[in-house]
PDB file of N, CA and C in Angstrom:
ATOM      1  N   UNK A   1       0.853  -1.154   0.000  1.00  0.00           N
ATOM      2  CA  UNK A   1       0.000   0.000   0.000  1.00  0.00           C
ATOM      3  C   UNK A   1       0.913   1.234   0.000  1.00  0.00           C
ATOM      4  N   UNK A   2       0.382   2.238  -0.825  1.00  0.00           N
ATOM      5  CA  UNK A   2       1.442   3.313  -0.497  1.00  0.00           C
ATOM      6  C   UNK A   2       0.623   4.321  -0.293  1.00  0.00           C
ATOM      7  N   UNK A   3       1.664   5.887  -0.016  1.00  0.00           N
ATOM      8  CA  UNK A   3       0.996   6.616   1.186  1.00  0.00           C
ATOM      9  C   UNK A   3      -0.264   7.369   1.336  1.00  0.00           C
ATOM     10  N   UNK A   4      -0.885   6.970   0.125  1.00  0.00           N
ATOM     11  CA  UNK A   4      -2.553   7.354  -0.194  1.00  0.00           C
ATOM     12  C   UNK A   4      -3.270   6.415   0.162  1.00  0.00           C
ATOM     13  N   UNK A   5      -2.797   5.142   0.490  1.00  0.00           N
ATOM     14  CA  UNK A   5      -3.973   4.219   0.971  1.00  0.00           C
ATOM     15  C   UNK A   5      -4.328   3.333  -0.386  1.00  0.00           C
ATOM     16  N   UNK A   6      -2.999   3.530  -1.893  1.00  0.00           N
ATOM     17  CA  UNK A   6      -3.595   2.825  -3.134  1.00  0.00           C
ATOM     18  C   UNK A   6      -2.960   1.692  -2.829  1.00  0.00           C
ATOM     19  N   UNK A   7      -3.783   0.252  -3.120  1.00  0.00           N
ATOM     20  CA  UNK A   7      -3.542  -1.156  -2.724  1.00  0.00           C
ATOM     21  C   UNK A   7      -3.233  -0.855  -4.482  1.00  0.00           C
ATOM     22  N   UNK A   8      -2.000  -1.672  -4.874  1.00  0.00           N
ATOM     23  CA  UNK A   8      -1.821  -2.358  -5.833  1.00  0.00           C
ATOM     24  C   UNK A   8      -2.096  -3.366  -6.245  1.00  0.00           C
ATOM     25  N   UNK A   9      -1.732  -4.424  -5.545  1.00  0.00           N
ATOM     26  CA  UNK A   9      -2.386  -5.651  -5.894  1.00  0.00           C
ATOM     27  C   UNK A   9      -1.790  -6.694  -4.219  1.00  0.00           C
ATOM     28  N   UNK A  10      -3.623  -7.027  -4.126  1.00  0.00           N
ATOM     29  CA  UNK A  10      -3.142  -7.407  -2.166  1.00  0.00           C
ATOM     30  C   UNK A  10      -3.284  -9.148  -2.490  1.00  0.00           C
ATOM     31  N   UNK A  11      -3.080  -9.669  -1.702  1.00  0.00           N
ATOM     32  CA  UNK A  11      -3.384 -10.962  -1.671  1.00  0.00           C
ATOM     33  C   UNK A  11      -3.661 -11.392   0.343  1.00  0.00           C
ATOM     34  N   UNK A  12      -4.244 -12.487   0.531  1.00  0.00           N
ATOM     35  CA  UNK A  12      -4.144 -12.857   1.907  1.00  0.00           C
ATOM     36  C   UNK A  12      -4.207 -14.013   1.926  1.00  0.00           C
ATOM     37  N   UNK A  13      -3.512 -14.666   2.275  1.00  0.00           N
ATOM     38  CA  UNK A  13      -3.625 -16.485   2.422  1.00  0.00           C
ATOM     39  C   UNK A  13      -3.771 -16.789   3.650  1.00  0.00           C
ATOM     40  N   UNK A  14      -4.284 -17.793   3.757  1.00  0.00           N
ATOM     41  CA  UNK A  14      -4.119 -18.758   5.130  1.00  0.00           C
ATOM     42  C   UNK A  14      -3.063 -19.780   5.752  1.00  0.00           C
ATOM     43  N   UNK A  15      -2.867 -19.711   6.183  1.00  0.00           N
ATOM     44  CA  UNK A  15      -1.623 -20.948   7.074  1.00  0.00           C
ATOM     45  C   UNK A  15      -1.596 -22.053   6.102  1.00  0.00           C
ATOM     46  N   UNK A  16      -2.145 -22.637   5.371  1.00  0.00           N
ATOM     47  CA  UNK A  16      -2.049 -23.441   4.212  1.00  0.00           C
ATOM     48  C   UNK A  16      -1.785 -22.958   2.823  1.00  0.00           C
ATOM     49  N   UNK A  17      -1.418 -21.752   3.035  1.00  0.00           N
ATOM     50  CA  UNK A  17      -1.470 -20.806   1.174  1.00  0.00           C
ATOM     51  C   UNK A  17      -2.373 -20.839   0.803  1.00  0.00           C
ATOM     52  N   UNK A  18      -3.850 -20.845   1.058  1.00  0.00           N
ATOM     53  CA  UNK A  18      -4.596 -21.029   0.590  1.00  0.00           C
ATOM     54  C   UNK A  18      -5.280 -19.208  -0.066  1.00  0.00           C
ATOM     55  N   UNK A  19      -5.310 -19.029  -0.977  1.00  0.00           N
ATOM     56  CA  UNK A  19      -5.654 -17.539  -0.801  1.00  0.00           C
ATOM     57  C   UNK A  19      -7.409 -17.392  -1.044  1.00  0.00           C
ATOM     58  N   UNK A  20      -7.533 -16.364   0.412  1.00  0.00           N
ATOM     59  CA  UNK A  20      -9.008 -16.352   0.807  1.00  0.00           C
ATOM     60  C   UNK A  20      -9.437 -14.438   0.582  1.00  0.00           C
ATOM     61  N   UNK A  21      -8.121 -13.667   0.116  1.00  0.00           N
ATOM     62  CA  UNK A  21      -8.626 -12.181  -0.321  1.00  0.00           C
ATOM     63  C   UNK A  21      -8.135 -11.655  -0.731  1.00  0.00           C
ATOM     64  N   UNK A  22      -7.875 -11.007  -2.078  1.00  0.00           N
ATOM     65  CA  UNK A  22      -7.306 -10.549  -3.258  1.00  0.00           C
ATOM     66  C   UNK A  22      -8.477  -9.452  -3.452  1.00  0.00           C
ATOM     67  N   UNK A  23      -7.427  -8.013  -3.784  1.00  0.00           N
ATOM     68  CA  UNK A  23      -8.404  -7.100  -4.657  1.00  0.00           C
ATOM     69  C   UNK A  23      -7.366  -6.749  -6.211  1.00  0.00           C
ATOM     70  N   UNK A  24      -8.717  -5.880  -6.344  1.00  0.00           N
ATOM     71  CA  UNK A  24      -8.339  -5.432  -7.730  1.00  0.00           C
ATOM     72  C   UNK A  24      -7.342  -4.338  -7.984  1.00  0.00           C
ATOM     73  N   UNK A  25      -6.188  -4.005  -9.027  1.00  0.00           N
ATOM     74  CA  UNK A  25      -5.273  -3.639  -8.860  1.00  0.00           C
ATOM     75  C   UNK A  25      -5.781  -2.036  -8.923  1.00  0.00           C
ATOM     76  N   UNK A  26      -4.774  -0.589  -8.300  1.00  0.00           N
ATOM     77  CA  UNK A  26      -5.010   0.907  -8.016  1.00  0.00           C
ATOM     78  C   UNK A  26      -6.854   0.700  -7.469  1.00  0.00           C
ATOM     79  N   UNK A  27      -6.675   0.141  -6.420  1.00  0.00           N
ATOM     80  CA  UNK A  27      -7.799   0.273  -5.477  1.00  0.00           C
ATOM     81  C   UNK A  27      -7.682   0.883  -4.265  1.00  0.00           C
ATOM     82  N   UNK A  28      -8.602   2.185  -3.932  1.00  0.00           N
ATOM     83  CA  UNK A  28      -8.007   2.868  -3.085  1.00  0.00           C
ATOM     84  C   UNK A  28      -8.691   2.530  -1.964  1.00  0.00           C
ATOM     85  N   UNK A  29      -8.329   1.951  -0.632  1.00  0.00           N
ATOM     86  CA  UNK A  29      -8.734   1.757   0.553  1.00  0.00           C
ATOM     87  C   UNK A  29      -8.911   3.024   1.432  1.00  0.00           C
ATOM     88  N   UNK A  30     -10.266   2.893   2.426  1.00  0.00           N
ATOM     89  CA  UNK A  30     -10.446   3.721   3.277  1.00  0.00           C
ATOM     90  C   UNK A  30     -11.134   3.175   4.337  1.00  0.00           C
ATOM     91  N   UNK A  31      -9.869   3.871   5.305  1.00  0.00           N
ATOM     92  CA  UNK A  31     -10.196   2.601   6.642  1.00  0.00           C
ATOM     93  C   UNK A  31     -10.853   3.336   7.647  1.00  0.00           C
ATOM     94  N   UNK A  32     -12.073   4.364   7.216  1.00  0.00           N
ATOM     95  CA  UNK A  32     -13.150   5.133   7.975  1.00  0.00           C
ATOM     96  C   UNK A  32     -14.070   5.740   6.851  1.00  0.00           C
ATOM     97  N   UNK A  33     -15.584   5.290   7.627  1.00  0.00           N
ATOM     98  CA  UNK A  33     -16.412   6.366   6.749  1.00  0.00           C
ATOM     99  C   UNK A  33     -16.527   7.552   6.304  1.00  0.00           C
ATOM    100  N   UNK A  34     -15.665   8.383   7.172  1.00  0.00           N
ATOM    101  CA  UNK A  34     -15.415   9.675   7.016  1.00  0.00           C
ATOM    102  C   UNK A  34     -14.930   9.932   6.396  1.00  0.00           C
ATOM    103  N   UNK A  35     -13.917   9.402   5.754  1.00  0.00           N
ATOM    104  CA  UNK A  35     -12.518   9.454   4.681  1.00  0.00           C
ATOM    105  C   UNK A  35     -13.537   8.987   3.354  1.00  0.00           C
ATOM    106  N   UNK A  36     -14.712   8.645   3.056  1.00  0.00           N
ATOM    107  CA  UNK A  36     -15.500   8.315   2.151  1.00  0.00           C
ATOM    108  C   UNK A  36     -16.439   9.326   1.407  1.00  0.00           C
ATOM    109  N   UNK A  37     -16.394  10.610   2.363  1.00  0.00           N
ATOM    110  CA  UNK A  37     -17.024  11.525   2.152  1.00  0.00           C
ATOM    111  C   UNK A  37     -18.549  11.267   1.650  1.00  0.00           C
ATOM    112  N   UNK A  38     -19.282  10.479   2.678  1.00  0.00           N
ATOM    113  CA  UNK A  38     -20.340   9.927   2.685  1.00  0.00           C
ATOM    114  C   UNK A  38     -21.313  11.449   3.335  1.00  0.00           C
ATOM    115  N   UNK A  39     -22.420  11.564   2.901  1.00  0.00           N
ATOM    116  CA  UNK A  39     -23.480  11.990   3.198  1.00  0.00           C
ATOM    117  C   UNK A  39     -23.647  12.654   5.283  1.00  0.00           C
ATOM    118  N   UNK A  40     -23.552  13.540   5.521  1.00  0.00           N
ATOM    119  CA  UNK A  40     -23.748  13.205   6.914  1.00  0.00           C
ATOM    120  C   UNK A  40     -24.709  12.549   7.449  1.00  0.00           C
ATOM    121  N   UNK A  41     -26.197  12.764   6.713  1.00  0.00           N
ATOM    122  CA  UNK A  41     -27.552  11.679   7.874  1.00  0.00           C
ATOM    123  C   UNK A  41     -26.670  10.286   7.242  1.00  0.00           C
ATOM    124  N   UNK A  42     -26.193   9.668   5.998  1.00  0.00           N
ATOM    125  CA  UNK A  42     -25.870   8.434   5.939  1.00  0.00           C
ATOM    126  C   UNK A  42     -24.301   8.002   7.069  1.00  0.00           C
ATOM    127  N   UNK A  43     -23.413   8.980   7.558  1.00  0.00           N
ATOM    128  CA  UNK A  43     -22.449   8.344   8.511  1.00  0.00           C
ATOM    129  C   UNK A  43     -23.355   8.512  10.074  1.00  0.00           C
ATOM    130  N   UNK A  44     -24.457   9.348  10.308  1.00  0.00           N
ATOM    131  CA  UNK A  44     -25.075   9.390  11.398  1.00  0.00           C
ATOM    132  C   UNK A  44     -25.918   7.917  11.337  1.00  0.00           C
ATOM    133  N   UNK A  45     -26.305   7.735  10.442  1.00  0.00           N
ATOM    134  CA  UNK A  45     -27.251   6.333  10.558  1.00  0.00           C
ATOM    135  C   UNK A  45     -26.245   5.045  10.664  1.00  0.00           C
ATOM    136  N   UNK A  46     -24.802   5.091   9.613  1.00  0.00           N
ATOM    137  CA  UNK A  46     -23.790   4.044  10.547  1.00  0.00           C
ATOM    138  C   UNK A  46     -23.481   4.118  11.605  1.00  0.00           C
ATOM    139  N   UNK A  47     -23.312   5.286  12.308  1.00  0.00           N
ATOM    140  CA  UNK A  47     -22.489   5.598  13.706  1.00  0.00           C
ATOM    141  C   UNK A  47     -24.192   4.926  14.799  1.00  0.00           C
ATOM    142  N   UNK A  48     -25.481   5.316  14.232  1.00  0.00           N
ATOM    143  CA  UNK A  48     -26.763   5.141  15.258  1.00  0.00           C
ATOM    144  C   UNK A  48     -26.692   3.898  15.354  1.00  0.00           C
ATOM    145  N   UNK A  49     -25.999   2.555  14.258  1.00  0.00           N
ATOM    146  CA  UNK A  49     -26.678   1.233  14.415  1.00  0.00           C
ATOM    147  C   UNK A  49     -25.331   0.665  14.843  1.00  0.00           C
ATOM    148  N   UNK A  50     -24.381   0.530  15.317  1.00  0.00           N
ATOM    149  CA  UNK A  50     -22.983   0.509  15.638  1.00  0.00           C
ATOM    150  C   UNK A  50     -22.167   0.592  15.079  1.00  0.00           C
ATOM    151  N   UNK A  51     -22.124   0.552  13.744  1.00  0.00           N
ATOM    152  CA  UNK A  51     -21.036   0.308  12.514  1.00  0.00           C
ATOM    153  C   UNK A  51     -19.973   1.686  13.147  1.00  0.00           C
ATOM    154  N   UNK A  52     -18.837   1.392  13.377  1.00  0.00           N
ATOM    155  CA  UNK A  52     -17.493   2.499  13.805  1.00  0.00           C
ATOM    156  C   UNK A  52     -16.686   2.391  12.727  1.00  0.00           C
ATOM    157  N   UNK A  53     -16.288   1.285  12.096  1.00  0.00           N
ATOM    158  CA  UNK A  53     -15.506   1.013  11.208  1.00  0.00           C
ATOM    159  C   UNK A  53     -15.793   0.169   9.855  1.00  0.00           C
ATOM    160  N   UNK A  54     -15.508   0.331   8.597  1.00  0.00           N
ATOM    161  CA  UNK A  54     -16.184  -0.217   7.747  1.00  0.00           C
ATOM    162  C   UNK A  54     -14.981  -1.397   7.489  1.00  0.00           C
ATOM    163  N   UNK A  55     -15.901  -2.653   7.184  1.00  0.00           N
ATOM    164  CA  UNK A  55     -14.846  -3.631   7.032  1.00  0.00           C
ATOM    165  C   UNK A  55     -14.284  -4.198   6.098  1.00  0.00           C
ATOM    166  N   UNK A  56     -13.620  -4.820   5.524  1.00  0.00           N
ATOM    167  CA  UNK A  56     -12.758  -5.201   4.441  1.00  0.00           C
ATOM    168  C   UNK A  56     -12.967  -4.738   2.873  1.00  0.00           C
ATOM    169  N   UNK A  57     -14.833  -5.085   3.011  1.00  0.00           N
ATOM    170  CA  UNK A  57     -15.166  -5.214   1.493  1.00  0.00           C
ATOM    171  C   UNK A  57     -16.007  -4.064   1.676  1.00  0.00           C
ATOM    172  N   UNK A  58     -16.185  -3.227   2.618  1.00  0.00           N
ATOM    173  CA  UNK A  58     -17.127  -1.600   2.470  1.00  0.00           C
ATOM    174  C   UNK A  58     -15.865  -0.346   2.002  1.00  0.00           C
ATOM    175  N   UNK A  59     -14.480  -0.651   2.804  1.00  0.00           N
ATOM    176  CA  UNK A  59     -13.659  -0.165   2.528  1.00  0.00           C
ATOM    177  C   UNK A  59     -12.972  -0.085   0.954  1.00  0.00           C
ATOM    178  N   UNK A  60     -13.270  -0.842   0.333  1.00  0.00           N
ATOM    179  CA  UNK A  60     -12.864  -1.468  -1.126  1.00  0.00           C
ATOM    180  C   UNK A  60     -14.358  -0.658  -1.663  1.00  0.00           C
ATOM    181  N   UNK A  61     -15.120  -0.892  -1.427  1.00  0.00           N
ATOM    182  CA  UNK A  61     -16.431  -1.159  -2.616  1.00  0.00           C
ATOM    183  C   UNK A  61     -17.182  -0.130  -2.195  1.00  0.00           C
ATOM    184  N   UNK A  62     -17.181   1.112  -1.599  1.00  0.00           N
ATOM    185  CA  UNK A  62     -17.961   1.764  -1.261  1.00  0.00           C
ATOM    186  C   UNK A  62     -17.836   2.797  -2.235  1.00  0.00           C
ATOM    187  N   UNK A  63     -16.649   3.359  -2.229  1.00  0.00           N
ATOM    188  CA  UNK A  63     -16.350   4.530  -3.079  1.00  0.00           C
ATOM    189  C   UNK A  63     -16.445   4.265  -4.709  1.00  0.00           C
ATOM    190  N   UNK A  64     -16.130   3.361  -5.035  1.00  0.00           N
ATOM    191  CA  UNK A  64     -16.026   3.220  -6.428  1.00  0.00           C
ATOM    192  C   UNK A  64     -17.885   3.290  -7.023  1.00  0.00           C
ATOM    193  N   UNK A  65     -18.593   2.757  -6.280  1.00  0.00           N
ATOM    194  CA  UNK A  65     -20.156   2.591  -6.266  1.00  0.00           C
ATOM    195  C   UNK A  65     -20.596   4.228  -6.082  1.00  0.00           C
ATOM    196  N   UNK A  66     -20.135   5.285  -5.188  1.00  0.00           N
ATOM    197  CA  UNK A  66     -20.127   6.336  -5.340  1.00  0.00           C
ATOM    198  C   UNK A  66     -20.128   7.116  -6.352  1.00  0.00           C
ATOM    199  N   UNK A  67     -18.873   6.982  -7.120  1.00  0.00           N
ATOM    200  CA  UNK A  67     -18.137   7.416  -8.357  1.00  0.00           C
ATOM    201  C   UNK A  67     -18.877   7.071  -9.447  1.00  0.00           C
ATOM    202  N   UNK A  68     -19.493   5.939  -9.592  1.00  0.00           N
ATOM    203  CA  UNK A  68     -20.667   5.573 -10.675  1.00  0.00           C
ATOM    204  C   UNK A  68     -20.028   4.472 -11.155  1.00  0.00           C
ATOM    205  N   UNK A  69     -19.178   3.392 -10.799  1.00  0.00           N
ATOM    206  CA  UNK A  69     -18.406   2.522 -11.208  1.00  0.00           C
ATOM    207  C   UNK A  69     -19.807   1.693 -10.965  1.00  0.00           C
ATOM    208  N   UNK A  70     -19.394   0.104 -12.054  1.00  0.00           N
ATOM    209  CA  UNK A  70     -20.450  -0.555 -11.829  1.00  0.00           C
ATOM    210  C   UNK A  70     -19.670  -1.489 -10.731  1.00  0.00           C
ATOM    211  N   UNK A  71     -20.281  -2.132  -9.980  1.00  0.00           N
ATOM    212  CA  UNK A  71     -19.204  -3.220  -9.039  1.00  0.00           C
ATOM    213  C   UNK A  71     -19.375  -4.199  -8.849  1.00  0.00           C
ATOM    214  N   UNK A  72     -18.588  -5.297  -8.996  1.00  0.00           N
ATOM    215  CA  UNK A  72     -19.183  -6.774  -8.554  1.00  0.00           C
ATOM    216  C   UNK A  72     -18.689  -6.768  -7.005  1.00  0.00           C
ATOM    217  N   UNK A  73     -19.249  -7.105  -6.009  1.00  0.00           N
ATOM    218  CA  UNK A  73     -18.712  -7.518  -4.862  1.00  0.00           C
ATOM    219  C   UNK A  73     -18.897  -9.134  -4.586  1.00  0.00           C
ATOM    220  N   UNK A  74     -17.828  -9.604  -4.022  1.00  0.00           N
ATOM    221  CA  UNK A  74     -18.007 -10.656  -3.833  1.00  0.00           C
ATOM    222  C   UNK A  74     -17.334 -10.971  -2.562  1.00  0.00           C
ATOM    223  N   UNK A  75     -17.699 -11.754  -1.157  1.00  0.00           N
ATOM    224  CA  UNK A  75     -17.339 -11.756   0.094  1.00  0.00           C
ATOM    225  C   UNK A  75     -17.937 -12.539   0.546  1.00  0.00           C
ATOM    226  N   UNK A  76     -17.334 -13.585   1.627  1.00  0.00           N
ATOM    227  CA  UNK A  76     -18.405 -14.178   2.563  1.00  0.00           C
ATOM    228  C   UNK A  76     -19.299 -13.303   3.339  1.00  0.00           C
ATOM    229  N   UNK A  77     -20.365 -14.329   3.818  1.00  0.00           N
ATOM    230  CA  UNK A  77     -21.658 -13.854   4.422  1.00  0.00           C
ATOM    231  C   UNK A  77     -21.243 -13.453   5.765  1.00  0.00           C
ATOM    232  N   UNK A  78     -22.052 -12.180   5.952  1.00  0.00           N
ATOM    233  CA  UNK A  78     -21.346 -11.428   7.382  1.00  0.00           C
ATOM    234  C   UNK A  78     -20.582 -10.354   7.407  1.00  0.00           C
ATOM    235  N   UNK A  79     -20.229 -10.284   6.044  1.00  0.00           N
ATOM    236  CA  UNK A  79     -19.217  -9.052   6.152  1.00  0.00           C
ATOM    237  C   UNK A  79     -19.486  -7.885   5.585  1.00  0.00           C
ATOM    238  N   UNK A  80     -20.777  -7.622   5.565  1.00  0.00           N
ATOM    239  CA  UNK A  80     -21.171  -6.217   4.878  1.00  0.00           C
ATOM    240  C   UNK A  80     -21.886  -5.822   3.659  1.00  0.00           C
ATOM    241  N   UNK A  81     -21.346  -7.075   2.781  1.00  0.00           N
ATOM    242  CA  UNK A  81     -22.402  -6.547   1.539  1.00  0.00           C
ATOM    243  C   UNK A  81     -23.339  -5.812   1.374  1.00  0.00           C
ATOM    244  N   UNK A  82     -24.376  -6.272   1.858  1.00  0.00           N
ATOM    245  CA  UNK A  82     -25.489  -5.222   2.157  1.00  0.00           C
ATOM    246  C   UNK A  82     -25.449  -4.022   2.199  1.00  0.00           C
ATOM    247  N   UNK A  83     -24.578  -3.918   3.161  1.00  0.00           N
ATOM    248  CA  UNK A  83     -24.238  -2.037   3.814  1.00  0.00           C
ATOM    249  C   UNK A  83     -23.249  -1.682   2.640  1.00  0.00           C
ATOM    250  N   UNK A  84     -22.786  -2.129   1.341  1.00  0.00           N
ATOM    251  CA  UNK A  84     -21.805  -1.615   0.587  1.00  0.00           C
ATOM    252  C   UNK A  84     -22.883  -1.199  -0.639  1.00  0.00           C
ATOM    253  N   UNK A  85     -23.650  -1.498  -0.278  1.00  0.00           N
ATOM    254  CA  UNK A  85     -24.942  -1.790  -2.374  1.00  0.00           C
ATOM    255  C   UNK A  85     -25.872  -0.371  -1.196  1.00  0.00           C
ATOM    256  N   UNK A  86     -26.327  -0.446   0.336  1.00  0.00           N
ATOM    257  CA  UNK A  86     -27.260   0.091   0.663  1.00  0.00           C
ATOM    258  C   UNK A  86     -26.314   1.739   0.553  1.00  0.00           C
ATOM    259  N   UNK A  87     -25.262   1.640   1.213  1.00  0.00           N
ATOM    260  CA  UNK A  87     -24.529   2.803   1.375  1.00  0.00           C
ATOM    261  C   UNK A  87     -24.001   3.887   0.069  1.00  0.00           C
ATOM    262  N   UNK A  88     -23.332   3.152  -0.989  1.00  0.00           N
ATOM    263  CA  UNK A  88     -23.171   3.369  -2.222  1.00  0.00           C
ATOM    264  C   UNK A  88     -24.274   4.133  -2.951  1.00  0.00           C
ATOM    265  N   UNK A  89     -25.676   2.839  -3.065  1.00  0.00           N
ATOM    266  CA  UNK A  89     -26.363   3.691  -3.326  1.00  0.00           C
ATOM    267  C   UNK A  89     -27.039   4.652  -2.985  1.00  0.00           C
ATOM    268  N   UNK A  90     -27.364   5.126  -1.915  1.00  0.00           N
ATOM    269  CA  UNK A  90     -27.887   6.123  -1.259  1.00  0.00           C
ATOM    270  C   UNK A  90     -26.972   7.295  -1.149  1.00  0.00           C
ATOM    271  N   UNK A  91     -26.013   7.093  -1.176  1.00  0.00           N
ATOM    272  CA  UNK A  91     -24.886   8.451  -1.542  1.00  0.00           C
ATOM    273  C   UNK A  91     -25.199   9.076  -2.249  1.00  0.00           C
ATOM    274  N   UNK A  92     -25.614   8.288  -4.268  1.00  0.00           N
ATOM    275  CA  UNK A  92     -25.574   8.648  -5.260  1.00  0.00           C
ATOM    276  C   UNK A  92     -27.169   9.599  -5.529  1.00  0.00           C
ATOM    277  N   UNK A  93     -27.996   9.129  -4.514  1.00  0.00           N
ATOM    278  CA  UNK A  93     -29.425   9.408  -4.961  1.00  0.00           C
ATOM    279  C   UNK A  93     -29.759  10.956  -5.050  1.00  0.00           C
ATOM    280  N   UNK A  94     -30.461  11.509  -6.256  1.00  0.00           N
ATOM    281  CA  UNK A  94     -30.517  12.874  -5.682  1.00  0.00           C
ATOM    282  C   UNK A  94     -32.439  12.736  -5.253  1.00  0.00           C
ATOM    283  N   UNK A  95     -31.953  13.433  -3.937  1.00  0.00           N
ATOM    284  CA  UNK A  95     -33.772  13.088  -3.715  1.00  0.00           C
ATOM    285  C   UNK A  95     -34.731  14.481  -4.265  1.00  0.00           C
ATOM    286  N   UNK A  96     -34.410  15.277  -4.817  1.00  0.00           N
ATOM    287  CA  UNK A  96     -35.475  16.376  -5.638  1.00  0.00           C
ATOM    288  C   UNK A  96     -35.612  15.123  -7.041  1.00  0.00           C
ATOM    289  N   UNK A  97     -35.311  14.907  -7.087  1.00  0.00           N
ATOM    290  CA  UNK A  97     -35.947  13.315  -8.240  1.00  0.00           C
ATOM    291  C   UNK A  97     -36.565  12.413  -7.724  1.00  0.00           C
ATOM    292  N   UNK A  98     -37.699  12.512  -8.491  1.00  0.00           N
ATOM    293  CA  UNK A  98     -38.563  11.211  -8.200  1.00  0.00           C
ATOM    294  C   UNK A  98     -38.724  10.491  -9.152  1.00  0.00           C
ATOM    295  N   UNK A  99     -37.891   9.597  -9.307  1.00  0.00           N
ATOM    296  CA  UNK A  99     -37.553   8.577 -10.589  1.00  0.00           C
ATOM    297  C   UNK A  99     -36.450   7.998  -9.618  1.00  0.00           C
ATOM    298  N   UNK A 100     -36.729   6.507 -10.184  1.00  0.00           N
ATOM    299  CA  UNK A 100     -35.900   5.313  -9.991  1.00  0.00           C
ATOM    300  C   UNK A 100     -34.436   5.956 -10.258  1.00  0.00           C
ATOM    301  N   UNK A 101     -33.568   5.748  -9.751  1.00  0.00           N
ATOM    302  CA  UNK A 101     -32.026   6.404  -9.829  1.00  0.00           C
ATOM    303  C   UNK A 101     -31.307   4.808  -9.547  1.00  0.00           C
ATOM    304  N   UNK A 102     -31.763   3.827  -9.008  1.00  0.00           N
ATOM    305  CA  UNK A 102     -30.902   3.145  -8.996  1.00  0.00           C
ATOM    306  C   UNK A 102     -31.496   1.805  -8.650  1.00  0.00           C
ATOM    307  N   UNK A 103     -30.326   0.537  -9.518  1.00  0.00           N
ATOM    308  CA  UNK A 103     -30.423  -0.669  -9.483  1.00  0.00           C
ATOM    309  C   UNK A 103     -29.594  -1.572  -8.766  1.00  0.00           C
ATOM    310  N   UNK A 104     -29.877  -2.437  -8.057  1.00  0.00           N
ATOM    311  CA  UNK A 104     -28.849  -3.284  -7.696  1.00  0.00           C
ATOM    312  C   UNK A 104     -29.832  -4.836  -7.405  1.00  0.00           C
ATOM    313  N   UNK A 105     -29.059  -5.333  -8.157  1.00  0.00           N
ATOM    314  CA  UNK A 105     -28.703  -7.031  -8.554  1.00  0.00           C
ATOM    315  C   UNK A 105     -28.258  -7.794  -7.651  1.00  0.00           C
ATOM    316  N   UNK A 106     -28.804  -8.347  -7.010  1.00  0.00           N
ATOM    317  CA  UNK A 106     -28.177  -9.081  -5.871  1.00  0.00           C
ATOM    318  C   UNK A 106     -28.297 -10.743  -5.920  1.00  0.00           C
ATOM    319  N   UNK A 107     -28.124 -11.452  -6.877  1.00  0.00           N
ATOM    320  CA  UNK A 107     -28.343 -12.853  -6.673  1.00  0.00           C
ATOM    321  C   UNK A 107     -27.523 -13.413  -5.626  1.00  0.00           C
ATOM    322  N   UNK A 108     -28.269 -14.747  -4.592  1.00  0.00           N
ATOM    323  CA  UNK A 108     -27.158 -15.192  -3.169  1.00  0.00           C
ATOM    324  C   UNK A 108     -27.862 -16.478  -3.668  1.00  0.00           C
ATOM    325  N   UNK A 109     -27.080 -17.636  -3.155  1.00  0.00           N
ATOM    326  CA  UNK A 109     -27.621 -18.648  -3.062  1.00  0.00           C
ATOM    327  C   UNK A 109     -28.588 -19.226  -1.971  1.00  0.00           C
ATOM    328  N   UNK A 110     -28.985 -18.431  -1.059  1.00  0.00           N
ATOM    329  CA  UNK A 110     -29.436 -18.572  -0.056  1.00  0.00           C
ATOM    330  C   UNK A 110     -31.234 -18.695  -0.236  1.00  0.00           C
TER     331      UNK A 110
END
């Protein structure tokens, strides 16, 4: 990582080499909502439900969803998804529009 927080290309393995988290290469990490320049009622509504810190894959996938990037996320269950598609999009919304502004696709096997 260098001193902007741009991941080049990460990898994480397990005690077996097994690799369980890889991102995509000039991905810029941010290891607080604030540094996301999120909405204030949207960091008041993380800070109201406990969220302090965003975790692995909100930090990766939040901003680019901001920016208008399209995003695949992909993560085990538990770690946020939700709050990365709910947060993202609600950043982007302008609410003096009343028209659909946004889609998200969520197939799970569940």
């Amino acid at each position: 990582m260098d001193q902007k927080g741009t991941m080049q290309t990460a990898e994480i393995r397990d005690v077996d080499d097994k690799l369980i988290f890889e991102t995509s290469e000039n991905l810029d990490i941010y290891p607080s909502f604030e540094k996301m320049n999120l909405k204030d009622e949207l960091l008041m509504g993380c800070y109201s439900h406990g969220f302090q810190k965003p975790s692995a894959i909100q930090q990766r996938a939040i901003v680019p969803i901001t920016g208008g990037r399209d995003v695949i996320v992909q993560s085990q269950s538990g770690t946020g998804k939700t709050a990365v598609f709910c947060l993202g999009s609600l950043q982007t919304i302008d609410l003096s529009l009343r028209e659909p502004q946004v889609l998200v696709l969520s197939p799970t096997r569940e």
